[in-house]
Protein backbone atom coordinates (compact mmCIF):
# COMPACT_ATOMS: atom_id res chain seq x y z
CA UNK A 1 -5.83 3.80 34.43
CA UNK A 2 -3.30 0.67 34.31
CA UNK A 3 -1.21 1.29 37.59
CA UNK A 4 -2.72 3.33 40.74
CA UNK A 5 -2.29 3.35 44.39
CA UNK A 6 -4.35 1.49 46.80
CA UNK A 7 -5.33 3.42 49.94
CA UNK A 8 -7.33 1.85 52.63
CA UNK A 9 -9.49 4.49 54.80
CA UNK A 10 -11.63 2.71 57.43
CA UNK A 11 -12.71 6.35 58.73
CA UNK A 12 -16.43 5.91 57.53
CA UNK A 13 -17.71 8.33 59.85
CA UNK A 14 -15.90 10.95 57.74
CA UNK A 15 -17.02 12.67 54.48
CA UNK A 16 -16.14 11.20 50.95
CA UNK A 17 -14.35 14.11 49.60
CA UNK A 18 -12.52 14.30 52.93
CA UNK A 19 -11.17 10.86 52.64
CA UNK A 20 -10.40 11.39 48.63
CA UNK A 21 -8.69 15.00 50.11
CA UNK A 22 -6.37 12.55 52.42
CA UNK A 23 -5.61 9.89 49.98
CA UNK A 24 -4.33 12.05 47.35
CA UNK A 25 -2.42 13.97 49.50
CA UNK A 26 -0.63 11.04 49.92
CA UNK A 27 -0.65 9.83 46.65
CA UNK A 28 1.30 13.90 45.80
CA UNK A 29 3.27 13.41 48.78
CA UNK A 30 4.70 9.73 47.66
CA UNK A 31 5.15 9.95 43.83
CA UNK A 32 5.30 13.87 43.27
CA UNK A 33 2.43 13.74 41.51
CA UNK A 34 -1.12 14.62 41.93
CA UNK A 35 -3.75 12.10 40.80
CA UNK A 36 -6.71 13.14 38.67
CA UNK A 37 -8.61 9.64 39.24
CA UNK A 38 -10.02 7.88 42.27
CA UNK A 39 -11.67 4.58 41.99
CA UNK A 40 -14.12 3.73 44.91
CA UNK A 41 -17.10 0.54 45.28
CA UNK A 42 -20.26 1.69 44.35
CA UNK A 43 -21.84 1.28 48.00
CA UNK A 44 -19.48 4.53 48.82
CA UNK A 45 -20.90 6.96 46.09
CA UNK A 46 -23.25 9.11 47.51
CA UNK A 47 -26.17 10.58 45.70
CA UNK A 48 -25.28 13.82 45.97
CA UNK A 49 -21.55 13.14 44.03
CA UNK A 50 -20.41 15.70 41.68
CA UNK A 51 -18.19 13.57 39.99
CA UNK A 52 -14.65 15.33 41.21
CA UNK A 53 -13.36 16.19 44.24
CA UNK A 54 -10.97 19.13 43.77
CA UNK A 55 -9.45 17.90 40.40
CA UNK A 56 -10.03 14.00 41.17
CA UNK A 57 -12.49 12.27 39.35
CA UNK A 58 -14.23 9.93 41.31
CA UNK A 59 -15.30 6.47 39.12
CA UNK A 60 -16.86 3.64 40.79
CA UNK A 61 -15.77 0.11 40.25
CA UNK A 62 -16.95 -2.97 41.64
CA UNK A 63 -13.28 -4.33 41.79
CA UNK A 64 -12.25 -2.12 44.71
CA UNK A 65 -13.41 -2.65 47.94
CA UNK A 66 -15.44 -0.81 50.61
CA UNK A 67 -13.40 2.14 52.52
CA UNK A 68 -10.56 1.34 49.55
CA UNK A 69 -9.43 4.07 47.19
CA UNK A 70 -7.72 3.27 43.83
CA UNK A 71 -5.93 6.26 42.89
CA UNK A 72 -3.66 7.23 39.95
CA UNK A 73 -3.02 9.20 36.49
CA UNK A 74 -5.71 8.69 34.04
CA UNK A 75 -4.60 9.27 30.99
CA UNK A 76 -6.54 11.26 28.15
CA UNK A 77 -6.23 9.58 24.59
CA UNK A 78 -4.74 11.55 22.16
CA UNK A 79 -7.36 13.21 19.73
């Protein structure tokens, strides 16, 4: 993923998927599109993760921040 949006959630006392639920709500909302990836810091991934939240996979990147969601279209290669 080349080009996402960056959503800040400082709601920490909510659940993960909750705040993924929110942000790409948005993210459809905004650009009439629904993501299917959601970058978060490690520090945020729970043990328990699944890996998606209700068609967005969650990936965790040092490069995002805590309580910051980097959400967007991830491609699948060809082949």
């Amino acid at each position: 993923m080349n080009v996402g949006m960056l959503w800040f959630d400082g709601d920490g006392d909510s659940r993960l998927d909750d705040r993924v639920k929110r942000a790409a709500e948005y993210y459809r909302s905004k650009y009439g599109r629904r993501p299917n990836a959601c970058f978060i810091h490690p520090t945020m991934v729970p043990d328990e993760l699944s890996g998606s939240f209700d068609g967005v996979a969650i990936h965790s990147s040092d490069a995002v921040l805590p309580d910051h969601f980097w959400l967007g279209i991830e491609e699948t290669p060809a082949g």
